[in-house]
PDB file of N, CA and C in Angstrom:
ATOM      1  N   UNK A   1       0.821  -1.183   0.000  1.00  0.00           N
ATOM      2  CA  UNK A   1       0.000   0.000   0.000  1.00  0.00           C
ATOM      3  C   UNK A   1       0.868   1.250   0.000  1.00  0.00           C
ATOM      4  N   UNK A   2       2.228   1.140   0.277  1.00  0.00           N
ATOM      5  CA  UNK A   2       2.912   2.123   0.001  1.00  0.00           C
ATOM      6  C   UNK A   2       3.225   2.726  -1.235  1.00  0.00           C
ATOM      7  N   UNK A   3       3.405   1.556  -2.157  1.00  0.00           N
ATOM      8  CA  UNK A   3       3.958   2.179  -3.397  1.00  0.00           C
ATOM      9  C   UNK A   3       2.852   2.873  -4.217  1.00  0.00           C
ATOM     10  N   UNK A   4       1.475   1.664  -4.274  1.00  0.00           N
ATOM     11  CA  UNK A   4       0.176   2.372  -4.825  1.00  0.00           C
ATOM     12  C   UNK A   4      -0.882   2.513  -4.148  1.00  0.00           C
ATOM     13  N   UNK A   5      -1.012   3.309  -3.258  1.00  0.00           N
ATOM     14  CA  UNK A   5      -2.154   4.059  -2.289  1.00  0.00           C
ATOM     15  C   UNK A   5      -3.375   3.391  -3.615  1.00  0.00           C
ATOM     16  N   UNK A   6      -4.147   2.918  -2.391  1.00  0.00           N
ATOM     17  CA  UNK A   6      -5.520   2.320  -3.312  1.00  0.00           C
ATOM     18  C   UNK A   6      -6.731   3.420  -2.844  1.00  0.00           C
ATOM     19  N   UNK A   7      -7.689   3.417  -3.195  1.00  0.00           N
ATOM     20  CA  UNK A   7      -8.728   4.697  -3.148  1.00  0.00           C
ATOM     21  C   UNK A   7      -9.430   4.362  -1.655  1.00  0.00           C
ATOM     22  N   UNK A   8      -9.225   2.877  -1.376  1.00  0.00           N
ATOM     23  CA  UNK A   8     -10.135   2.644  -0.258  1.00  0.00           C
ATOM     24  C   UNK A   8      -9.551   1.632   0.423  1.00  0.00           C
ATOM     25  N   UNK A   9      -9.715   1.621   1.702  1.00  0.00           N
ATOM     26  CA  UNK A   9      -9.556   0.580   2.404  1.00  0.00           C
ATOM     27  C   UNK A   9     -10.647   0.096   3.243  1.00  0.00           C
ATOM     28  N   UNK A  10     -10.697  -1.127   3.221  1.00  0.00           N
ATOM     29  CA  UNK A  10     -11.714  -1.904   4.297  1.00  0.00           C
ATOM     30  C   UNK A  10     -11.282  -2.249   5.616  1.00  0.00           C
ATOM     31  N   UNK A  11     -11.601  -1.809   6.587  1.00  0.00           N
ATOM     32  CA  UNK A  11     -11.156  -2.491   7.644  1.00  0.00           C
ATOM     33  C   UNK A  11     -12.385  -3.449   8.687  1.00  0.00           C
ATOM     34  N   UNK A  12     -11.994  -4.151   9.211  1.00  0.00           N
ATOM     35  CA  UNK A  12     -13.063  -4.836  10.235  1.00  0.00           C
ATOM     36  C   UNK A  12     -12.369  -4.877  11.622  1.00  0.00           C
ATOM     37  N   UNK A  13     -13.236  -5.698  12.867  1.00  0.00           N
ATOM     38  CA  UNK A  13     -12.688  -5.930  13.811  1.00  0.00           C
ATOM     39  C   UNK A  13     -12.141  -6.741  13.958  1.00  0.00           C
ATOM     40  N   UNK A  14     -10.775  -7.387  14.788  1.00  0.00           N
ATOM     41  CA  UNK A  14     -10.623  -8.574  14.573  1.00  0.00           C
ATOM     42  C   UNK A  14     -10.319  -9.092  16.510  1.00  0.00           C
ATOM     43  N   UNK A  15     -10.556 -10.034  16.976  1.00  0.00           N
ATOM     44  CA  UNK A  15     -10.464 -10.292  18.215  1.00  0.00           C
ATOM     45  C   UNK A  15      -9.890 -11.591  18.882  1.00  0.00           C
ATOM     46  N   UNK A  16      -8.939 -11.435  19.838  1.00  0.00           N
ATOM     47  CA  UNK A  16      -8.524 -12.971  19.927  1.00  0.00           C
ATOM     48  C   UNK A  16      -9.464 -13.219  20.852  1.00  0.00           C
ATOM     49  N   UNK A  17      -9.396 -14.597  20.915  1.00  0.00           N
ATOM     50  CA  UNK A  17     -10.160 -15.183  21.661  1.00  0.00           C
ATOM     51  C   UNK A  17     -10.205 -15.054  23.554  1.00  0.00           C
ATOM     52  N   UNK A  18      -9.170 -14.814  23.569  1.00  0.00           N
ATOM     53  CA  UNK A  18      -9.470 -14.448  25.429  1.00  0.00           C
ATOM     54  C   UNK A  18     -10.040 -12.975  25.487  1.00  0.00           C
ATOM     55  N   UNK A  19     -10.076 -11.972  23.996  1.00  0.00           N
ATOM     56  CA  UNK A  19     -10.846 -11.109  24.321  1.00  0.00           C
ATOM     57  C   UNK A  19     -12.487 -11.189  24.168  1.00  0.00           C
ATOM     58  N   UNK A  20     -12.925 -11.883  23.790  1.00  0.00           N
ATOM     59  CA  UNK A  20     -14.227 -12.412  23.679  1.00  0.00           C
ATOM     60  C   UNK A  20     -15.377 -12.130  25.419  1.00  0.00           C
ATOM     61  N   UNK A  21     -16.113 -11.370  25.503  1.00  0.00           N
ATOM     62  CA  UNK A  21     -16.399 -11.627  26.716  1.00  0.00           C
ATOM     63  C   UNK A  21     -17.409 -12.757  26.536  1.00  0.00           C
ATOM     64  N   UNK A  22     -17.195 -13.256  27.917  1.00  0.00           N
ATOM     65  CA  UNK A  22     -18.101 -14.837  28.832  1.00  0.00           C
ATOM     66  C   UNK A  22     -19.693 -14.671  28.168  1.00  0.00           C
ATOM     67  N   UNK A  23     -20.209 -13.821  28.044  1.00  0.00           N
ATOM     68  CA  UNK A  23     -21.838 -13.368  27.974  1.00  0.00           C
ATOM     69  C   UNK A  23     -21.890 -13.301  26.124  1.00  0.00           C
ATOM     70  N   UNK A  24     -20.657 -13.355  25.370  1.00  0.00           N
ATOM     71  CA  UNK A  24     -20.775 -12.794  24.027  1.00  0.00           C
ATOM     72  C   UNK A  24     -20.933 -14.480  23.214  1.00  0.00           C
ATOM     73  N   UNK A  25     -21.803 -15.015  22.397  1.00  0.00           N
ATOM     74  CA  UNK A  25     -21.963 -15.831  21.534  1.00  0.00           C
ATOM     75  C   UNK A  25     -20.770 -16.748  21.442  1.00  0.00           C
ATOM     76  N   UNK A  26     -20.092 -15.777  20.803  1.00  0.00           N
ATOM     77  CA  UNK A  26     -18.604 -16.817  20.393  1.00  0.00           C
ATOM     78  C   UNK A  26     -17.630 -17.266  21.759  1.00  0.00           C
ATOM     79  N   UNK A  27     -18.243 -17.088  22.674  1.00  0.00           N
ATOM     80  CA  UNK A  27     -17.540 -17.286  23.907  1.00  0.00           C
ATOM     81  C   UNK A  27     -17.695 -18.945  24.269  1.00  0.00           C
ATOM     82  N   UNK A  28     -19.234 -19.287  23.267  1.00  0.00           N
ATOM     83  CA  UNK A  28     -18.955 -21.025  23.360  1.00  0.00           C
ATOM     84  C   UNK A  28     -18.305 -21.671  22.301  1.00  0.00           C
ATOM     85  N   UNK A  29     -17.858 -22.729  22.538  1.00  0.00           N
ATOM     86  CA  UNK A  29     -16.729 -23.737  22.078  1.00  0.00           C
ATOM     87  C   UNK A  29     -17.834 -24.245  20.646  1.00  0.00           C
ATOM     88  N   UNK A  30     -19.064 -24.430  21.049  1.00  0.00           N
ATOM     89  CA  UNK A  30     -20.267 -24.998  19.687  1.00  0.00           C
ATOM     90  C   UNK A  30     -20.114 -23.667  18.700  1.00  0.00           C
ATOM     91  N   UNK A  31     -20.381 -22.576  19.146  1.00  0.00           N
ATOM     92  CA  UNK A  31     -20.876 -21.145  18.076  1.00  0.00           C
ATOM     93  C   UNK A  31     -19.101 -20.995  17.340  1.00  0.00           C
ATOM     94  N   UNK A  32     -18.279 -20.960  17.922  1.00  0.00           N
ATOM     95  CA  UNK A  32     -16.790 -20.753  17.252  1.00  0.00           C
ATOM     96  C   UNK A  32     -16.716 -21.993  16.595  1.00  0.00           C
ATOM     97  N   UNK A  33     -17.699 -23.268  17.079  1.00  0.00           N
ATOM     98  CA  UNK A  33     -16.893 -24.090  15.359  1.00  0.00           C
ATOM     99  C   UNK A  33     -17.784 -24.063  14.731  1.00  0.00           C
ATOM    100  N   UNK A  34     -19.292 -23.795  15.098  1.00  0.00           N
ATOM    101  CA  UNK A  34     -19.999 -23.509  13.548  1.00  0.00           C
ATOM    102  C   UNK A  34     -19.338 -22.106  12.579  1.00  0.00           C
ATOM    103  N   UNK A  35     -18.541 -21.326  13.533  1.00  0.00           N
ATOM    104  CA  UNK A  35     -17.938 -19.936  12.434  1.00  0.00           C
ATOM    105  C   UNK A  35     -16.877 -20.381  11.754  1.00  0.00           C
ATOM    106  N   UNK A  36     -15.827 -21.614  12.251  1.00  0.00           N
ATOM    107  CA  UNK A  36     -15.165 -22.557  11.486  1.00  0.00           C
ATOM    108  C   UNK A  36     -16.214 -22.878  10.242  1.00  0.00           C
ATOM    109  N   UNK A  37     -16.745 -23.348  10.409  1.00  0.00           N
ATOM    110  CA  UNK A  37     -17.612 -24.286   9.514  1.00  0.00           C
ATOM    111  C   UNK A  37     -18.027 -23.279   8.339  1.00  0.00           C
ATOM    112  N   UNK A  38     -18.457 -21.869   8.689  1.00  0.00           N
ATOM    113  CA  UNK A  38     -19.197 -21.225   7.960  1.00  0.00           C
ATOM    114  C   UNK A  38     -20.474 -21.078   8.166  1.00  0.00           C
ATOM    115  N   UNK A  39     -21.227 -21.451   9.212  1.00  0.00           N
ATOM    116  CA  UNK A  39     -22.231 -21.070   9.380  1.00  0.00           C
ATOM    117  C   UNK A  39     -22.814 -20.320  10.189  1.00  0.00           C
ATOM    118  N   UNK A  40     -22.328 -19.180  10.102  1.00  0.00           N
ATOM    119  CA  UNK A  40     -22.334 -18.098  11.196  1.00  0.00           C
ATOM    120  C   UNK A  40     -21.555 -17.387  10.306  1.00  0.00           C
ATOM    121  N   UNK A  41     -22.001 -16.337   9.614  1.00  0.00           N
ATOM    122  CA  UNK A  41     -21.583 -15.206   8.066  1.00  0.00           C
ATOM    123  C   UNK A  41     -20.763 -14.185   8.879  1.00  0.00           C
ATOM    124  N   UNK A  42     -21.065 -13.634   9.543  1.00  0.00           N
ATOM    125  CA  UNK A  42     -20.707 -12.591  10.144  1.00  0.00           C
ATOM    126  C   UNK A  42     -19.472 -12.308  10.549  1.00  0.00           C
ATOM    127  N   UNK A  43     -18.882 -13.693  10.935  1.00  0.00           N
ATOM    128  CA  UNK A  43     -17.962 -14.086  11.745  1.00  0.00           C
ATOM    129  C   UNK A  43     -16.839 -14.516  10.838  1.00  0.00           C
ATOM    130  N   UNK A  44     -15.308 -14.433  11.117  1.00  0.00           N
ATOM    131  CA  UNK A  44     -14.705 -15.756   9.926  1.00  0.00           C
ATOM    132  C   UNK A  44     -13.239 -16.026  11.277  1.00  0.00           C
ATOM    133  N   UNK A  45     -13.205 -17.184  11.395  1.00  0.00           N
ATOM    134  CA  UNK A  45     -12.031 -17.924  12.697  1.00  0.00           C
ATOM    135  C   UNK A  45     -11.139 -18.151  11.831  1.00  0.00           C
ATOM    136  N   UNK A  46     -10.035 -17.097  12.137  1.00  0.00           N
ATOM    137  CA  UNK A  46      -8.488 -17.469  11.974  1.00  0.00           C
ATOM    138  C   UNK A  46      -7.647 -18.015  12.287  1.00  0.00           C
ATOM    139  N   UNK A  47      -6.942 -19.189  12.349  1.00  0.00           N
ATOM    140  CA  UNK A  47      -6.466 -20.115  12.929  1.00  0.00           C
ATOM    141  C   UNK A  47      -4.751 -19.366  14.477  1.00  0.00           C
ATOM    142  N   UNK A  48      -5.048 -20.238  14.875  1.00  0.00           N
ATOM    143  CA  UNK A  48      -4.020 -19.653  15.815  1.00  0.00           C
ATOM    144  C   UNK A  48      -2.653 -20.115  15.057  1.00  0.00           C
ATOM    145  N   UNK A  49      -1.522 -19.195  15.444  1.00  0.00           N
ATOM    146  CA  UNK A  49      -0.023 -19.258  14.680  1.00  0.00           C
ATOM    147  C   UNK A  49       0.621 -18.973  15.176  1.00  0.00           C
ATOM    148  N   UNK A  50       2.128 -19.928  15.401  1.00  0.00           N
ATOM    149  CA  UNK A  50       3.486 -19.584  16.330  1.00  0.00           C
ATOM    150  C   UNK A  50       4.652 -20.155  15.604  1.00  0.00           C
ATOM    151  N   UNK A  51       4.237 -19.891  14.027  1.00  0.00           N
ATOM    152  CA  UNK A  51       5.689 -20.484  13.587  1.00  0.00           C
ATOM    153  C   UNK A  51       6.837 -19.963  13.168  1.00  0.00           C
ATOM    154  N   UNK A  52       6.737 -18.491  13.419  1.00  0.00           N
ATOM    155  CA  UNK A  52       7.324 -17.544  13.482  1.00  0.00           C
ATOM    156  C   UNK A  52       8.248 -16.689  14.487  1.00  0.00           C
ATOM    157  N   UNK A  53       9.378 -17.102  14.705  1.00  0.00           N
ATOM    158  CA  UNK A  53      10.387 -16.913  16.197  1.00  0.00           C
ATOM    159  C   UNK A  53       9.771 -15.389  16.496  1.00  0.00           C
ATOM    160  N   UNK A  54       9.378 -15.244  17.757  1.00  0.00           N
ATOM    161  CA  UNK A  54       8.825 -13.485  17.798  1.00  0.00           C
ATOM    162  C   UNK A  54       7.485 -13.438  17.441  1.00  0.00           C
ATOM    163  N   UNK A  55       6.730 -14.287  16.922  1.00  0.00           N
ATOM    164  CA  UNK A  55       5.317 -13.695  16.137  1.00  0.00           C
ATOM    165  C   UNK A  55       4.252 -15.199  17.059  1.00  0.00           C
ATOM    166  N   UNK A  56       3.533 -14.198  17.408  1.00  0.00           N
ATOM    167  CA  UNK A  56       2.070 -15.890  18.032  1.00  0.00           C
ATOM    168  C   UNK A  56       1.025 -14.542  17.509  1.00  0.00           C
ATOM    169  N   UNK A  57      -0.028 -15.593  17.488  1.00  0.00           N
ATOM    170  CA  UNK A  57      -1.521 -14.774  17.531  1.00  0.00           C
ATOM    171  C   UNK A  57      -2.377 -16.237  17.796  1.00  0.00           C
ATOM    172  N   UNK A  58      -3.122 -15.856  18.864  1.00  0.00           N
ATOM    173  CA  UNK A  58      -3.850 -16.751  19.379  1.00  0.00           C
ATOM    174  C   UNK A  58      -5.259 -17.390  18.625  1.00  0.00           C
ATOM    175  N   UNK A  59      -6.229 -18.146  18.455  1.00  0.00           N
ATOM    176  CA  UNK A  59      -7.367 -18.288  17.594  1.00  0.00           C
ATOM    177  C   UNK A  59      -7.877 -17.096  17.882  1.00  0.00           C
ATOM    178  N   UNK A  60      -8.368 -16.719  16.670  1.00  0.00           N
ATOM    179  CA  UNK A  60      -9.029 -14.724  16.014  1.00  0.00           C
ATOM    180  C   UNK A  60     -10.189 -15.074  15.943  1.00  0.00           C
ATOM    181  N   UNK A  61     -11.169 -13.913  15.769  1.00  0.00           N
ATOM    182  CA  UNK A  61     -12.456 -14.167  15.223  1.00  0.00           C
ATOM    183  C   UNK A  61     -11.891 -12.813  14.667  1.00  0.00           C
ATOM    184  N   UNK A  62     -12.590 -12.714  13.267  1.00  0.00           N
ATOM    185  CA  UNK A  62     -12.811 -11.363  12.672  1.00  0.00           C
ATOM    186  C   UNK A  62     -14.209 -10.993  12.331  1.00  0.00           C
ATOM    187  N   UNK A  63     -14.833  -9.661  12.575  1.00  0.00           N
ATOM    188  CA  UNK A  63     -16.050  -9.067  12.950  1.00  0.00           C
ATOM    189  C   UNK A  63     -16.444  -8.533  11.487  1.00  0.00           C
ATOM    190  N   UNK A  64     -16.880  -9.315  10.800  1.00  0.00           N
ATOM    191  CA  UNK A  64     -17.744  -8.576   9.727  1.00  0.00           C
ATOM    192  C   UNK A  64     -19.372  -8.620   9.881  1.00  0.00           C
ATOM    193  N   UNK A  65     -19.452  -7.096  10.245  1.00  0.00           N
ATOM    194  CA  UNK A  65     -20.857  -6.548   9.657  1.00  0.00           C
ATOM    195  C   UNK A  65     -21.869  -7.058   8.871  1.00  0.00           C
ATOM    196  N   UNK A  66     -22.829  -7.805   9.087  1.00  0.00           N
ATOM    197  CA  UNK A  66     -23.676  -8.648   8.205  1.00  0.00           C
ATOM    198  C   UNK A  66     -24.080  -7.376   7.002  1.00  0.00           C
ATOM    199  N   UNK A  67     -24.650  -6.604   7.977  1.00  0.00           N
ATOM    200  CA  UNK A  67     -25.454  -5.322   6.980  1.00  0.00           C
ATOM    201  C   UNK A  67     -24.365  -4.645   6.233  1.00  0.00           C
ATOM    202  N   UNK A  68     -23.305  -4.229   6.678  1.00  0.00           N
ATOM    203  CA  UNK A  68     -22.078  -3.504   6.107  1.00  0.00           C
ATOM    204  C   UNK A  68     -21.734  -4.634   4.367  1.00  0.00           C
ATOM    205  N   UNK A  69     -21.930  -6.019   5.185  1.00  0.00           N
ATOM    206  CA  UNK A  69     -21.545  -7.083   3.991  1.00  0.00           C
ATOM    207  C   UNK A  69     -22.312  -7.073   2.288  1.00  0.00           C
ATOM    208  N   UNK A  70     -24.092  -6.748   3.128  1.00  0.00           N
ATOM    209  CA  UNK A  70     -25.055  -6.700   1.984  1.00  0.00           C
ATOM    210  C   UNK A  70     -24.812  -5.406   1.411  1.00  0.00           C
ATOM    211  N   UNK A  71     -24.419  -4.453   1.538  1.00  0.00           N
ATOM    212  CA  UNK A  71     -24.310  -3.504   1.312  1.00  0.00           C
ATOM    213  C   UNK A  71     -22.961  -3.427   0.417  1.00  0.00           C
ATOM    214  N   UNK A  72     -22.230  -3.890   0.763  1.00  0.00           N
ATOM    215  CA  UNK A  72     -20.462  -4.310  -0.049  1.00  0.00           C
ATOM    216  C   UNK A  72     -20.868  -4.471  -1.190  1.00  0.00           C
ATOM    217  N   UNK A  73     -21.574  -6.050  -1.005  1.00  0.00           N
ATOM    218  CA  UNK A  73     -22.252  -6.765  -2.170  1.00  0.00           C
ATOM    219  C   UNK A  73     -22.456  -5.845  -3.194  1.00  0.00           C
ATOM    220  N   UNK A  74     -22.772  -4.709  -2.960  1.00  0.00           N
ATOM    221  CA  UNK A  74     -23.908  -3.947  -3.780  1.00  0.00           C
ATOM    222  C   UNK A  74     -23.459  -3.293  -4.593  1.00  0.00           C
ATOM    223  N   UNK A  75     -21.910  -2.936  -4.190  1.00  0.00           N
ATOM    224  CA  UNK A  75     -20.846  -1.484  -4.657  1.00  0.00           C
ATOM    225  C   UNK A  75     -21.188  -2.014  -6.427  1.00  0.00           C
ATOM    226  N   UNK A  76     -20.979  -1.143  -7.431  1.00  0.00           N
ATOM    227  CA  UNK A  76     -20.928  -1.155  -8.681  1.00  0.00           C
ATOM    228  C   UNK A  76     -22.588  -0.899  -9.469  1.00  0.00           C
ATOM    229  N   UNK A  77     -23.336  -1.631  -8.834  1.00  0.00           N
ATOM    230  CA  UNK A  77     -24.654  -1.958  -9.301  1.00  0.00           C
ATOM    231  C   UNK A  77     -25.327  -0.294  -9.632  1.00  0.00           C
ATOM    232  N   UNK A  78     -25.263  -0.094 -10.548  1.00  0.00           N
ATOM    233  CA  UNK A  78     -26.119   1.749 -10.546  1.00  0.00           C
ATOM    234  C   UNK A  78     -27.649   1.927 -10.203  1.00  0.00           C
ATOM    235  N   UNK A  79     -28.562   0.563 -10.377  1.00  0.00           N
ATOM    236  CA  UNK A  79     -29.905   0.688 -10.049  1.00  0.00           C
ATOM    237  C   UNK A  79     -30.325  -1.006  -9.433  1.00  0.00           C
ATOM    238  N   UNK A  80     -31.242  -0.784  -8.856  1.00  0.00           N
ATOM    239  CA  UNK A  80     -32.115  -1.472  -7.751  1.00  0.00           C
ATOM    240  C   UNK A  80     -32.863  -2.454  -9.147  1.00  0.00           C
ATOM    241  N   UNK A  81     -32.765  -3.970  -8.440  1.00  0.00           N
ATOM    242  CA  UNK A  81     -33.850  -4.605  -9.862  1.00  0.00           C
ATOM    243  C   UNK A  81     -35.236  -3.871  -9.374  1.00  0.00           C
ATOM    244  N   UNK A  82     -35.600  -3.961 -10.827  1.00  0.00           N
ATOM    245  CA  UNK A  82     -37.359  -3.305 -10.760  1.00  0.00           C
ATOM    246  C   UNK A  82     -37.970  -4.274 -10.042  1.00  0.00           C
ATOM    247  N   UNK A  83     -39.160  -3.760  -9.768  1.00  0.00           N
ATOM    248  CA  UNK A  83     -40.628  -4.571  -8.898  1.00  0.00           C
ATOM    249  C   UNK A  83     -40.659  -5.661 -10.241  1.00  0.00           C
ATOM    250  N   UNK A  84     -40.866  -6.509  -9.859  1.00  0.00           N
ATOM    251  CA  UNK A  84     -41.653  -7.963 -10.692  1.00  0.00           C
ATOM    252  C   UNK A  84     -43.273  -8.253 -10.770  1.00  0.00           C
ATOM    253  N   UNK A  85     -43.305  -8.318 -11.810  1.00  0.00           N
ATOM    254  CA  UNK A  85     -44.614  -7.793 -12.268  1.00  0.00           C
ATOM    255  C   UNK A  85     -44.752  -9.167 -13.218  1.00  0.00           C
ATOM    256  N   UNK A  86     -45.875  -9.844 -12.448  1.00  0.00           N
ATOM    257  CA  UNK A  86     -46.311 -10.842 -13.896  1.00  0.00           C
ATOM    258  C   UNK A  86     -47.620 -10.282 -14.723  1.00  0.00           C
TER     259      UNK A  86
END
């Protein structure tokens, strides 16, 4: 991103897992492997990593915006499909 500055950047949240609070969804062991799995959109589990002398990051969840997502989807489109009319 240094050499060619892009017009936009996306950012999301991303959270390790001991930051998760006790009361929050992904705080059970079932809801973090259905976000493995993919079934839970919102969410995407990054695997934990230490193979790097100096570098760990513990299992992640990253926070994407369901509504922010449908809305992504959308970028390019110039008009809304019409009403359907038989």
């Amino acid at each position: 991103m240094q050499r060619e500055k892009p017009p936009e950047v996306l950012l999301c949240g991303l959270y390790q897992r001991s930051q998760i609070p006790q009361d929050h969804k992904l705080s059970k062991l079932d809801n973090l492997d259905n976000t493995r799995k993919g079934n839970m959109p919102a969410f995407h589990l990054l695997a934990a990593y230490s193979d790097e002398p100096g570098y760990k990051r513990e299992l992640s969840v990253v926070d994407l915006s369901q509504a922010f997502a449908r809305f992504f989807m959308r970028v390019g489109l110039p008009h809304d499909v019409p009403l359907l009319r038989s």
